[in-house]
PDB file of N, CA and C in Angstrom:
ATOM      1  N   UNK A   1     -10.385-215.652  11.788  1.00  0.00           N
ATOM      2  CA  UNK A   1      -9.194-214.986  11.296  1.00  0.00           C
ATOM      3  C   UNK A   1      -8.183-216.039  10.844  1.00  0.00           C
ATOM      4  N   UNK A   2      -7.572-216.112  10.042  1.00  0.00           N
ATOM      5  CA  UNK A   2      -6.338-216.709   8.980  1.00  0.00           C
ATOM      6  C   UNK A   2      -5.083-216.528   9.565  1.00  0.00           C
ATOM      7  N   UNK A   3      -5.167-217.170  11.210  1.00  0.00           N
ATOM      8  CA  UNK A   3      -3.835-216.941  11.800  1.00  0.00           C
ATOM      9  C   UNK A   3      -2.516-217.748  11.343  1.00  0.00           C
ATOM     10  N   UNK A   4      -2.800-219.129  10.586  1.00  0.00           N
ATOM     11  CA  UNK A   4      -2.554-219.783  10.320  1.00  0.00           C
ATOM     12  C   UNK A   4      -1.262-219.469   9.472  1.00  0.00           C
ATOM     13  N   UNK A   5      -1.487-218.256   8.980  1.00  0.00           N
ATOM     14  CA  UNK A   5      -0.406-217.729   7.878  1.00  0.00           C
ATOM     15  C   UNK A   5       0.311-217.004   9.010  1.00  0.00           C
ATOM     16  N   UNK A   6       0.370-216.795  10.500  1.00  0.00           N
ATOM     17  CA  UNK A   6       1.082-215.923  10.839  1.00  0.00           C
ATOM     18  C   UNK A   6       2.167-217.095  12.084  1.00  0.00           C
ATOM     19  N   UNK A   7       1.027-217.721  12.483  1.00  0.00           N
ATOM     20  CA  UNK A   7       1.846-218.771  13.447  1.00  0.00           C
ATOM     21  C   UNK A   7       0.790-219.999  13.409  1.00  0.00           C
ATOM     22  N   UNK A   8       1.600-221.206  14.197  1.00  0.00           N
ATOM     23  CA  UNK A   8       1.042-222.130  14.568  1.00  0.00           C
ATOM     24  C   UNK A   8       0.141-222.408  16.015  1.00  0.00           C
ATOM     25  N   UNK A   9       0.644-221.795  16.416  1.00  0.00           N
ATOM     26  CA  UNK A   9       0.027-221.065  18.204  1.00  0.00           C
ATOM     27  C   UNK A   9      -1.371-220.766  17.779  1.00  0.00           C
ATOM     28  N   UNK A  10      -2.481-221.919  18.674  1.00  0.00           N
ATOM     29  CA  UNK A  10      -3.707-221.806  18.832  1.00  0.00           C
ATOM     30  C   UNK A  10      -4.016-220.014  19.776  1.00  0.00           C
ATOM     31  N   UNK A  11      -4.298-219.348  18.943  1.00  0.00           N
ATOM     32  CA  UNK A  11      -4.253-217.808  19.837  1.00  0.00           C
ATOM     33  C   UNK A  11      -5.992-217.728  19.475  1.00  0.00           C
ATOM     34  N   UNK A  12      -6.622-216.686  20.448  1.00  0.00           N
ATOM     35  CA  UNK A  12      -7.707-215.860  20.676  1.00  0.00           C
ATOM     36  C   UNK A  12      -7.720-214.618  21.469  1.00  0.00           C
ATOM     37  N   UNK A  13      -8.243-213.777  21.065  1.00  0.00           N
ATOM     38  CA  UNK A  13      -8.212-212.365  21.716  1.00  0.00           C
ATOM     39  C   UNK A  13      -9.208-211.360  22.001  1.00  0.00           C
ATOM     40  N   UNK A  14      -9.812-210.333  22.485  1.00  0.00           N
ATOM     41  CA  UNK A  14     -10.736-209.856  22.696  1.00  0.00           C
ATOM     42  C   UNK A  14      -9.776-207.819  22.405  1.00  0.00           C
ATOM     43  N   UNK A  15     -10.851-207.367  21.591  1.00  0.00           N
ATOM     44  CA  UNK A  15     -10.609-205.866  20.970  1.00  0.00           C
ATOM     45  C   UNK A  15     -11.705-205.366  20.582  1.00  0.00           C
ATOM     46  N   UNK A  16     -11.398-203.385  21.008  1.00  0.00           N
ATOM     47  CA  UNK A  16     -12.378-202.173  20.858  1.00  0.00           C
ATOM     48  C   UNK A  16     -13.132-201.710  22.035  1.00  0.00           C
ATOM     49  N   UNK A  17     -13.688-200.631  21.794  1.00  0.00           N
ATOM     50  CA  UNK A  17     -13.986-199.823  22.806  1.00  0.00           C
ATOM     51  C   UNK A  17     -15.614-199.907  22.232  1.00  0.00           C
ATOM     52  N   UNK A  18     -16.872-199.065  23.093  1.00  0.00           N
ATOM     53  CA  UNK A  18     -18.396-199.238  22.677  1.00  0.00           C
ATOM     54  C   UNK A  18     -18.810-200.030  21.954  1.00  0.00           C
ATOM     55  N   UNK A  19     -19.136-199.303  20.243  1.00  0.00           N
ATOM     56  CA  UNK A  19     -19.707-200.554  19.567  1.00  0.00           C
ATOM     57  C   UNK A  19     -18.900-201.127  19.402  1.00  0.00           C
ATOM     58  N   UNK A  20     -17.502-200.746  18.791  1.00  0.00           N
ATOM     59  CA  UNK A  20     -16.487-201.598  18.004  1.00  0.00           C
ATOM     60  C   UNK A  20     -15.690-202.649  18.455  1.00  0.00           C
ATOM     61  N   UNK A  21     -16.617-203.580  19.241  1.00  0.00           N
ATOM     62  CA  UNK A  21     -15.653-204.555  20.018  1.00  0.00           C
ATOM     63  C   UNK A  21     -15.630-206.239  19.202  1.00  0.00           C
ATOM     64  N   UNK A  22     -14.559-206.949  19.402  1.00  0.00           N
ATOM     65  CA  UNK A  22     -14.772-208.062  18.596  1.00  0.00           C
ATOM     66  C   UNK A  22     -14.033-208.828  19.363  1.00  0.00           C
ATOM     67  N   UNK A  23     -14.546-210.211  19.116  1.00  0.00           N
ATOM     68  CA  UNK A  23     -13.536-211.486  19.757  1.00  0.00           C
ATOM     69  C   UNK A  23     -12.894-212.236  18.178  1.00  0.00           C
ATOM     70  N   UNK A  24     -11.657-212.595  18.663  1.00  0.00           N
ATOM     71  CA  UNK A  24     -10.962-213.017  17.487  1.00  0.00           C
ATOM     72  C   UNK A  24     -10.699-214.618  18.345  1.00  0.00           C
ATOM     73  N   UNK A  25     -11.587-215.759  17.336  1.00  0.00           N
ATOM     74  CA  UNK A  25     -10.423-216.835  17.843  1.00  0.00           C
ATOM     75  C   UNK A  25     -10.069-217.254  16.259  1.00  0.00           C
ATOM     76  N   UNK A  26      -8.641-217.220  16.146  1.00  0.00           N
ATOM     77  CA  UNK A  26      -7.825-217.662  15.015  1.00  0.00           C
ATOM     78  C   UNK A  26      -8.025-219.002  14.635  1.00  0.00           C
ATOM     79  N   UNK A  27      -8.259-219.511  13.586  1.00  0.00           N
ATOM     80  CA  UNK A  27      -8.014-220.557  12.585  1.00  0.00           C
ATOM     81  C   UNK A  27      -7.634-221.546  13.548  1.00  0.00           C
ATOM     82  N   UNK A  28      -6.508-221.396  13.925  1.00  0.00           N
ATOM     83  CA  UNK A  28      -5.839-222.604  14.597  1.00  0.00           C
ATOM     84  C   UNK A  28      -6.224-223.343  15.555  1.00  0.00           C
ATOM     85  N   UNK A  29      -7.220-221.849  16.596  1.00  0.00           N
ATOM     86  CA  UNK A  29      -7.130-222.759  17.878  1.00  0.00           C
ATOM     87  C   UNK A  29      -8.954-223.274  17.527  1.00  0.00           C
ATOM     88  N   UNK A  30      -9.381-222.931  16.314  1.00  0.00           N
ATOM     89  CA  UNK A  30     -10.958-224.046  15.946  1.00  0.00           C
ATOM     90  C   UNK A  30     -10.277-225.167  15.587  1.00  0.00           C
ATOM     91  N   UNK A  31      -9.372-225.145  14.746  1.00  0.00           N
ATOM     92  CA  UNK A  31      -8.913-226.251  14.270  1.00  0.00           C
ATOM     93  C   UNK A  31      -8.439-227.412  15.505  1.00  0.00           C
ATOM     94  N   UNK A  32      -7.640-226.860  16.513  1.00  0.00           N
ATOM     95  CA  UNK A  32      -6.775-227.790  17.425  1.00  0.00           C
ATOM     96  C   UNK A  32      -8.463-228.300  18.733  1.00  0.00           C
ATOM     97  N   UNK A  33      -9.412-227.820  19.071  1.00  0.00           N
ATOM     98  CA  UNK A  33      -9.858-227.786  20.037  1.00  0.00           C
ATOM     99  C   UNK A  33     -11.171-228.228  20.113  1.00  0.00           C
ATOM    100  N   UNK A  34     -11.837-228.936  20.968  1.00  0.00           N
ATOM    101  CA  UNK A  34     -13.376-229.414  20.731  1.00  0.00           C
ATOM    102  C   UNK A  34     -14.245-228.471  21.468  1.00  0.00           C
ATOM    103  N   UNK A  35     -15.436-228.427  20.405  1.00  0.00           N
ATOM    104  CA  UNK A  35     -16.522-227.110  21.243  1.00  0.00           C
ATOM    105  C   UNK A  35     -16.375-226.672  22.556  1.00  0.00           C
ATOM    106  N   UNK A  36     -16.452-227.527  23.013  1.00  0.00           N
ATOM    107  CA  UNK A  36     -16.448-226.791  24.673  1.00  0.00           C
ATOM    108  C   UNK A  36     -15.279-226.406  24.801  1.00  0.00           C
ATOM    109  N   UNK A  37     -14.442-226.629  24.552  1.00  0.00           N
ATOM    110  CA  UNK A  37     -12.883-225.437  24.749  1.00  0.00           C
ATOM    111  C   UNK A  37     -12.962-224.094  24.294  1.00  0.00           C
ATOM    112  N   UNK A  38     -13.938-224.372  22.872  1.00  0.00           N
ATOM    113  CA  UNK A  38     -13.767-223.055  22.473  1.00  0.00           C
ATOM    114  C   UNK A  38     -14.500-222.010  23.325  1.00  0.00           C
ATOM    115  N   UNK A  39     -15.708-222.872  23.612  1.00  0.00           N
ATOM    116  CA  UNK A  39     -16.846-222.265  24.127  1.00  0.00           C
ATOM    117  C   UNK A  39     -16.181-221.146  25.705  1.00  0.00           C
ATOM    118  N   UNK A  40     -14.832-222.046  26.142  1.00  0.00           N
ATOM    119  CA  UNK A  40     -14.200-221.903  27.607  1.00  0.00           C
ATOM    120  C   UNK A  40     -13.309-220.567  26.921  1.00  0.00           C
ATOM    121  N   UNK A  41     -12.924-220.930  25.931  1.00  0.00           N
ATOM    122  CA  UNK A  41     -11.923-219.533  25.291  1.00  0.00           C
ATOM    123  C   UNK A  41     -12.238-218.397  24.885  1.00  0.00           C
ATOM    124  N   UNK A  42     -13.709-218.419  24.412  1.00  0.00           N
ATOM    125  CA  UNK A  42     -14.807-217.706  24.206  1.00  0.00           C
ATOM    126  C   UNK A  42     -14.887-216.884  25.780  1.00  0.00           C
ATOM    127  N   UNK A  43     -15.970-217.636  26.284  1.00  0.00           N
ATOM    128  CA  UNK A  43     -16.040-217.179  27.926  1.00  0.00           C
ATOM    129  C   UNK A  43     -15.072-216.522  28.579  1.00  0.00           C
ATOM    130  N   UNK A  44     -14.044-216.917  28.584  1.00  0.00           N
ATOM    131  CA  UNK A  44     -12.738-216.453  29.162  1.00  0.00           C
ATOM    132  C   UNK A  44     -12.200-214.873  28.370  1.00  0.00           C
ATOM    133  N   UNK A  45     -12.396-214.527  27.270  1.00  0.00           N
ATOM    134  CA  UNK A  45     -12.320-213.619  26.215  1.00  0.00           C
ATOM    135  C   UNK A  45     -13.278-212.294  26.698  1.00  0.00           C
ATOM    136  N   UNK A  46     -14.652-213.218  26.968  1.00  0.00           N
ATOM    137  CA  UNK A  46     -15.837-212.101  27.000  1.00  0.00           C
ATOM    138  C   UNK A  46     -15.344-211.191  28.303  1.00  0.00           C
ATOM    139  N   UNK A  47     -14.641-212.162  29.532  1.00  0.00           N
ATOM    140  CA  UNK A  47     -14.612-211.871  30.843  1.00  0.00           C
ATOM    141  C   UNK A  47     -13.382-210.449  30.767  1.00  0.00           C
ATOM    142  N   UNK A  48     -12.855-210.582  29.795  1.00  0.00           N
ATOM    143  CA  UNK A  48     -11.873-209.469  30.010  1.00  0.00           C
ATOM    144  C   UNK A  48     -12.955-208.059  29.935  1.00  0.00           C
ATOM    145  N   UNK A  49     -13.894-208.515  28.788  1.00  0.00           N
ATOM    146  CA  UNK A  49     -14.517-207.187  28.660  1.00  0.00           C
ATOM    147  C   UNK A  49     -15.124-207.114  29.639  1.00  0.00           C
ATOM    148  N   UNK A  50     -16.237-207.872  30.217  1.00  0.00           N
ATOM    149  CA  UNK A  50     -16.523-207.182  31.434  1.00  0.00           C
ATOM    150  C   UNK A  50     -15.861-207.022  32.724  1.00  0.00           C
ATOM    151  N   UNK A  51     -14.809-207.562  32.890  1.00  0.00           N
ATOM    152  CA  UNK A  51     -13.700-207.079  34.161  1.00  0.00           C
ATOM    153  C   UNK A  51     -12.929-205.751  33.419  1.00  0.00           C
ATOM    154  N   UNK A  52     -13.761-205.092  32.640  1.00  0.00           N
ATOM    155  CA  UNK A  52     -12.728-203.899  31.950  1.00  0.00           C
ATOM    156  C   UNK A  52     -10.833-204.254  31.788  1.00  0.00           C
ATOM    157  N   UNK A  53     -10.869-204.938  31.380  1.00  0.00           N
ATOM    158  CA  UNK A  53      -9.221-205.311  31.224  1.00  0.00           C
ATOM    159  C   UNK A  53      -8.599-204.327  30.065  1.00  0.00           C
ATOM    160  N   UNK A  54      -9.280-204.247  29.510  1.00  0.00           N
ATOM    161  CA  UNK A  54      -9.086-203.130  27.947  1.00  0.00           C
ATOM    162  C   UNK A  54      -9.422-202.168  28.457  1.00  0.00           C
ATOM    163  N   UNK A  55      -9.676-201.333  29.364  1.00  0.00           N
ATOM    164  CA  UNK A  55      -9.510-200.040  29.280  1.00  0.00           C
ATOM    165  C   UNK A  55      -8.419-199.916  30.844  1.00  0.00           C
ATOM    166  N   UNK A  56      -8.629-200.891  32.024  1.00  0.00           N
ATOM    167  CA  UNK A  56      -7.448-200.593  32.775  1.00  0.00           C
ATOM    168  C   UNK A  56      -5.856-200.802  32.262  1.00  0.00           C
ATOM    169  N   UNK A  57      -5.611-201.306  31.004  1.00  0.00           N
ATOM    170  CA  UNK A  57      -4.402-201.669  30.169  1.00  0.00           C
ATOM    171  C   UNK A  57      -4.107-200.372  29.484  1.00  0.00           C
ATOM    172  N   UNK A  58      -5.418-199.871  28.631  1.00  0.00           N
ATOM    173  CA  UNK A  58      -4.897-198.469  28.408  1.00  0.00           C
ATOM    174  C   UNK A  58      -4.219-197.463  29.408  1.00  0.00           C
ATOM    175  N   UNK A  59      -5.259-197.806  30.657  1.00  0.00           N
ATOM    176  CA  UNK A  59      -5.093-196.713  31.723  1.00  0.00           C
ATOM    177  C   UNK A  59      -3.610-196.719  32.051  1.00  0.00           C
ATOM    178  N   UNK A  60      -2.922-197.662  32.508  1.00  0.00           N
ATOM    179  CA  UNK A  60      -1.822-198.263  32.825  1.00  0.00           C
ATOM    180  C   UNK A  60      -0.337-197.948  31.833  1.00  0.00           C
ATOM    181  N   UNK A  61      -1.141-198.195  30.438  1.00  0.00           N
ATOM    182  CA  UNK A  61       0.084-197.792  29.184  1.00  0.00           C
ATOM    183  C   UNK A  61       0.145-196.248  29.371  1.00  0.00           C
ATOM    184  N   UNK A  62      -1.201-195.691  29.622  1.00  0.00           N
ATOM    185  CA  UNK A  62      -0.646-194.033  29.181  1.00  0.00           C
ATOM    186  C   UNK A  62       0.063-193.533  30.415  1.00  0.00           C
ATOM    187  N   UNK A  63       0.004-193.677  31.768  1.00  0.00           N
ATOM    188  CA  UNK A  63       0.711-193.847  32.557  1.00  0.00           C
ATOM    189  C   UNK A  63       2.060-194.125  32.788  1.00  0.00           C
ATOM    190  N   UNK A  64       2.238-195.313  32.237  1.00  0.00           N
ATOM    191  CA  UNK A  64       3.585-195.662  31.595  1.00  0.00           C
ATOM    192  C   UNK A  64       4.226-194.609  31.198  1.00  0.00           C
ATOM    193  N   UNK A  65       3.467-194.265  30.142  1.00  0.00           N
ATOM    194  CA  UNK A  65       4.154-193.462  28.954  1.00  0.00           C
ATOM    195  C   UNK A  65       4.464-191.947  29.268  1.00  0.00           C
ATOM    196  N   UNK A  66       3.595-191.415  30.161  1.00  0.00           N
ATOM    197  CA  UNK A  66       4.158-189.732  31.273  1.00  0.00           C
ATOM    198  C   UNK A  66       4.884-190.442  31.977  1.00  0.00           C
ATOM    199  N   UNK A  67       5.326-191.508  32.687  1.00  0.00           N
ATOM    200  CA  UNK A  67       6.451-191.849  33.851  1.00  0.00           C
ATOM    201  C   UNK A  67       7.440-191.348  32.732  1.00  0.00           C
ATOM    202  N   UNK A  68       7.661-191.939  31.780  1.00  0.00           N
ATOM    203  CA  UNK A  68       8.534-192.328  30.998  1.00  0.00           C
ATOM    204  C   UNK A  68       9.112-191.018  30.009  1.00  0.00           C
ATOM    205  N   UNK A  69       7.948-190.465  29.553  1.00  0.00           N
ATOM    206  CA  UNK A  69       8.255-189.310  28.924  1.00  0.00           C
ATOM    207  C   UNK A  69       8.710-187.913  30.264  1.00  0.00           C
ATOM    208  N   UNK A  70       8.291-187.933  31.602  1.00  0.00           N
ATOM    209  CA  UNK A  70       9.224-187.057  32.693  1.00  0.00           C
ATOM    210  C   UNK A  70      10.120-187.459  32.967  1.00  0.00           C
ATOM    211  N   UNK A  71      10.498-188.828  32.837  1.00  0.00           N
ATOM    212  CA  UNK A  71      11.963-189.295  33.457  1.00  0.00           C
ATOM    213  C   UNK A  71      12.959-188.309  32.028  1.00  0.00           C
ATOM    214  N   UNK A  72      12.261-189.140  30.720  1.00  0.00           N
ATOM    215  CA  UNK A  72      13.171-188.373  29.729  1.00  0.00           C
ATOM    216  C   UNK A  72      13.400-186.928  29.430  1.00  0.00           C
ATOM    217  N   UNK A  73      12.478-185.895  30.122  1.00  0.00           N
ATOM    218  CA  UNK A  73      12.763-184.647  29.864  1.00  0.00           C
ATOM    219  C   UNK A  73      14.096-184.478  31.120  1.00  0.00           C
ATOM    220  N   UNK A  74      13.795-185.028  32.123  1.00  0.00           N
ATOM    221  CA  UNK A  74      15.057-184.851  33.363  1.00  0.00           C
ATOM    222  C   UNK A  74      16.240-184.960  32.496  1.00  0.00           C
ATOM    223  N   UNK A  75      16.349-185.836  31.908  1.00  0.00           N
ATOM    224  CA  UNK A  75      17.265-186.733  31.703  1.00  0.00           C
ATOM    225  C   UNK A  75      18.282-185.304  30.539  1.00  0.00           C
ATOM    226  N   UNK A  76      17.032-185.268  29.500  1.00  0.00           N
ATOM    227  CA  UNK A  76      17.649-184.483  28.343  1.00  0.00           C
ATOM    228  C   UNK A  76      18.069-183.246  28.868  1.00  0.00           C
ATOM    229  N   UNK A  77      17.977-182.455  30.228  1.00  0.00           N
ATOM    230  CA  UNK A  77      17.721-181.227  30.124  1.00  0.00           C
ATOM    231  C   UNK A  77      18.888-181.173  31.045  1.00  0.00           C
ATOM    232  N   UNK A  78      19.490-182.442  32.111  1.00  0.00           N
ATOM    233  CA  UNK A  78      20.558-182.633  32.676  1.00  0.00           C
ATOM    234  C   UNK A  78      21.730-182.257  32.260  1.00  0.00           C
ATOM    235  N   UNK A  79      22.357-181.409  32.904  1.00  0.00           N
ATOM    236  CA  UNK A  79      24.017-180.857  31.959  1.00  0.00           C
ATOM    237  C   UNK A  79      25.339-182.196  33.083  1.00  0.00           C
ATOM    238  N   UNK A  80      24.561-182.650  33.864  1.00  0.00           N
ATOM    239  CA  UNK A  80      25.315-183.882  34.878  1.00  0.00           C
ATOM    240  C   UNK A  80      25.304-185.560  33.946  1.00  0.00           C
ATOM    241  N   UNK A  81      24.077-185.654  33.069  1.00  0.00           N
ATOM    242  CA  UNK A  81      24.395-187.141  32.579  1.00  0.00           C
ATOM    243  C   UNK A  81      25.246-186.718  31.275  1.00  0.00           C
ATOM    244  N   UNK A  82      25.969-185.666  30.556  1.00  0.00           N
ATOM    245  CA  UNK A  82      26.621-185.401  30.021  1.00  0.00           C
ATOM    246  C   UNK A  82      28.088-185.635  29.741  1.00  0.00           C
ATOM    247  N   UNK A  83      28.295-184.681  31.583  1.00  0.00           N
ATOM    248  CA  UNK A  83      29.166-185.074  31.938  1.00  0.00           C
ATOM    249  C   UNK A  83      29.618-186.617  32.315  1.00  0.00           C
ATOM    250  N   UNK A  84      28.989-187.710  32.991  1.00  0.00           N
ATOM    251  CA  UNK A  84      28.838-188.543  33.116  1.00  0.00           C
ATOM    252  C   UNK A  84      29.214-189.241  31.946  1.00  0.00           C
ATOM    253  N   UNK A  85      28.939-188.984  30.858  1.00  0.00           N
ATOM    254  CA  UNK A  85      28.763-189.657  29.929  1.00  0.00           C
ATOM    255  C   UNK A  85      30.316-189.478  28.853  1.00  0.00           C
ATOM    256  N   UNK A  86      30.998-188.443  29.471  1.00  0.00           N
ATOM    257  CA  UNK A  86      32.397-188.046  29.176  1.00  0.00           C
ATOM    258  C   UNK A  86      32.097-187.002  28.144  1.00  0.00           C
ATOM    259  N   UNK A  87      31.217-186.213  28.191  1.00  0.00           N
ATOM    260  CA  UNK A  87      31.131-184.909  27.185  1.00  0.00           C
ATOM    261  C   UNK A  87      31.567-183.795  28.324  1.00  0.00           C
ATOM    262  N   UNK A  88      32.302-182.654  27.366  1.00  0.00           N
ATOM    263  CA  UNK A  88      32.861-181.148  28.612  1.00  0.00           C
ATOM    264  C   UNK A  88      31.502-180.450  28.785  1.00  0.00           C
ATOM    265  N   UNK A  89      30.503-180.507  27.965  1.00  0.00           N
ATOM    266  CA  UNK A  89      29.377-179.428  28.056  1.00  0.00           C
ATOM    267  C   UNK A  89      28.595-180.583  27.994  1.00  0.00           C
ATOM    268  N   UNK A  90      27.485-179.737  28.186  1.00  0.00           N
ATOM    269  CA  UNK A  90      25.959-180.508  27.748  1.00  0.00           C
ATOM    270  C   UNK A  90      25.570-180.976  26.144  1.00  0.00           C
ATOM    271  N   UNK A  91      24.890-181.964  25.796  1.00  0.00           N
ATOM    272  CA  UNK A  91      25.070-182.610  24.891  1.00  0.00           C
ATOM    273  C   UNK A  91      23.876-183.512  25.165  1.00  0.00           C
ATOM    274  N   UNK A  92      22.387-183.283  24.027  1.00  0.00           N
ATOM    275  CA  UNK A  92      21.734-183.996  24.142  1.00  0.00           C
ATOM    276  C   UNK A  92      21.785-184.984  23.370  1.00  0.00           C
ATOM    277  N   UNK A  93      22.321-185.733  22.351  1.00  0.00           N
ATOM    278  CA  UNK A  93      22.876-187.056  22.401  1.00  0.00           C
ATOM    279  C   UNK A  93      23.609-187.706  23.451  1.00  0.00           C
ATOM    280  N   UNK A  94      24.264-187.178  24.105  1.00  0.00           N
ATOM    281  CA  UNK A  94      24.851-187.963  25.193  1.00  0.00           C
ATOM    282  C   UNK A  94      23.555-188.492  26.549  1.00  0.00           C
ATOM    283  N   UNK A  95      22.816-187.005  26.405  1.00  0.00           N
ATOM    284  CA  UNK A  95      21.911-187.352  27.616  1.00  0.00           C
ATOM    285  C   UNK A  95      20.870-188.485  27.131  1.00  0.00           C
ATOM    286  N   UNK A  96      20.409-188.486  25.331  1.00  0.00           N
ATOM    287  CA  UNK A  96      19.197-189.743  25.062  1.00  0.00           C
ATOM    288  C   UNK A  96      20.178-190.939  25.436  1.00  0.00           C
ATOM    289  N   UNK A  97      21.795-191.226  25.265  1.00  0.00           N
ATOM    290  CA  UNK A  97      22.336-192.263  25.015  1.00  0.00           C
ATOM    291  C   UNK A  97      22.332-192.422  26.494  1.00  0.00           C
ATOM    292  N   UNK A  98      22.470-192.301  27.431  1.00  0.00           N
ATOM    293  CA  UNK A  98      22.558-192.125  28.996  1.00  0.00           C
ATOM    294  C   UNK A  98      20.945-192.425  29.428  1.00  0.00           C
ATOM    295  N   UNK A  99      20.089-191.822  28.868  1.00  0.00           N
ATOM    296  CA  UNK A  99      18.381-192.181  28.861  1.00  0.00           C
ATOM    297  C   UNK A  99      18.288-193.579  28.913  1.00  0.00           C
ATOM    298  N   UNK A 100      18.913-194.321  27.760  1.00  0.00           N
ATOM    299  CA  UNK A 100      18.445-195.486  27.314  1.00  0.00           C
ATOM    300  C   UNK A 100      19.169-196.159  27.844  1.00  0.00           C
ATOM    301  N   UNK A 101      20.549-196.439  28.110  1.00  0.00           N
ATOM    302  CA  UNK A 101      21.542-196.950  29.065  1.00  0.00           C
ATOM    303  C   UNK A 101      20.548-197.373  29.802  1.00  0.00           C
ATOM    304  N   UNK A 102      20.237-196.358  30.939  1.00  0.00           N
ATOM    305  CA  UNK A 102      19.287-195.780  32.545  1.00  0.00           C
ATOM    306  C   UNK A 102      17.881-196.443  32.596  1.00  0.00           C
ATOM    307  N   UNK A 103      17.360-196.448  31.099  1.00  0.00           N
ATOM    308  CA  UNK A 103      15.984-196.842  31.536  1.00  0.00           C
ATOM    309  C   UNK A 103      15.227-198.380  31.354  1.00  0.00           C
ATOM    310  N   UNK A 104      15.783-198.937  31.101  1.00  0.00           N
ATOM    311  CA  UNK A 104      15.762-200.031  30.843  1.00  0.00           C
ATOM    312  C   UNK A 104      15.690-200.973  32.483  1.00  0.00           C
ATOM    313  N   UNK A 105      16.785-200.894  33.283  1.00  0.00           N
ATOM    314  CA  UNK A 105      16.457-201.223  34.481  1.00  0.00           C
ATOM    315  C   UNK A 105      14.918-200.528  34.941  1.00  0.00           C
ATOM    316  N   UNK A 106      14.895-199.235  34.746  1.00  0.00           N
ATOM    317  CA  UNK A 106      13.724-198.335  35.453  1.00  0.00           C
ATOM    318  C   UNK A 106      12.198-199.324  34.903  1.00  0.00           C
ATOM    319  N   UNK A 107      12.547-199.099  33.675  1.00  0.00           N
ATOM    320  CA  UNK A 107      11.685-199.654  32.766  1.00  0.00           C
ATOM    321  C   UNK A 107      10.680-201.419  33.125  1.00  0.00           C
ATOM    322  N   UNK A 108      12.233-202.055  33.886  1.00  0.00           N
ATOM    323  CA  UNK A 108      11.590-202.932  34.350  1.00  0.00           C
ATOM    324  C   UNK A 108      11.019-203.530  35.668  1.00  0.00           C
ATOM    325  N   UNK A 109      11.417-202.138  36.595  1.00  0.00           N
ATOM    326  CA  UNK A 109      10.381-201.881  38.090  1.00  0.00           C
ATOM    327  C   UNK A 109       9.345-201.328  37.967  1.00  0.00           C
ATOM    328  N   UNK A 110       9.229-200.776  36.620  1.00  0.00           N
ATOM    329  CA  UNK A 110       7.680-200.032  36.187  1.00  0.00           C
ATOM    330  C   UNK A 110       6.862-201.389  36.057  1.00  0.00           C
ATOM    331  N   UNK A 111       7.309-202.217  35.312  1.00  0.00           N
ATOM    332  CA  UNK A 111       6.477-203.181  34.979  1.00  0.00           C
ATOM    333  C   UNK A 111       5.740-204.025  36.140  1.00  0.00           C
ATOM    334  N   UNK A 112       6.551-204.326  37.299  1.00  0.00           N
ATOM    335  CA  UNK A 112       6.461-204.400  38.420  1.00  0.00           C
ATOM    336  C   UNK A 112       5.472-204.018  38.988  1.00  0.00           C
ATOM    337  N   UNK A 113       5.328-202.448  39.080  1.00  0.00           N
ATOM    338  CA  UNK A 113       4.476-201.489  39.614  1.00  0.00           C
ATOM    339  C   UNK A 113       3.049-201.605  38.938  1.00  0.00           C
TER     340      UNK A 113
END
């Protein structure tokens, strides 16, 4: 791959699910590295696929993403972060702007977790 046009950073990566799986090592890091490195970057690449790293990462993102999408229905449907937020009634702009305020700390004990 022609990483070369994107950065200088010797990068390699491993992607896809059944057949469609591929190892990418970029331009750079053949260029910067002698066989046996690659061969180690290679190896190290394959190991994600078989320690399933690509599909417990999915598992983990979509997870993420229901924590994240129930925190935000609380959030929108709240007539209290409204108020909070100095509106007299409920007001779902106030509650996404109060969301995003809020989740960002949350956001980064998830990562944690």
């Amino acid at each position: 791959m022609d990483g070369s046009k994107r950065s200088t950073k010797a990068n390699a990566f491993f992607s896809g699910f059944g057949k469609k799986k591929k190892v990418v090592l970029f331009d750079t890091l053949v260029e910067q590295h002698k066989p046996e490195e690659l061969v180690a970057v290679l190896a190290h690449e394959i190991g994600h696929f078989k320690k399933k790293h690509i599909i417990q990462s999915l598992v983990i993102s979509i997870l993420q993403l229901g924590v994240m999408l129930l925190l935000l229905s609380l959030f929108v449907n709240n007539p209290e972060i409204s108020q909070a937020m100095g509106g007299d009634r409920w007001a779902v702009h106030l509650n996404l702007i109060g969301f995003a305020l809020l989740f960002s700390p949350i956001s980064t004990v998830l990562e944690y977790l």
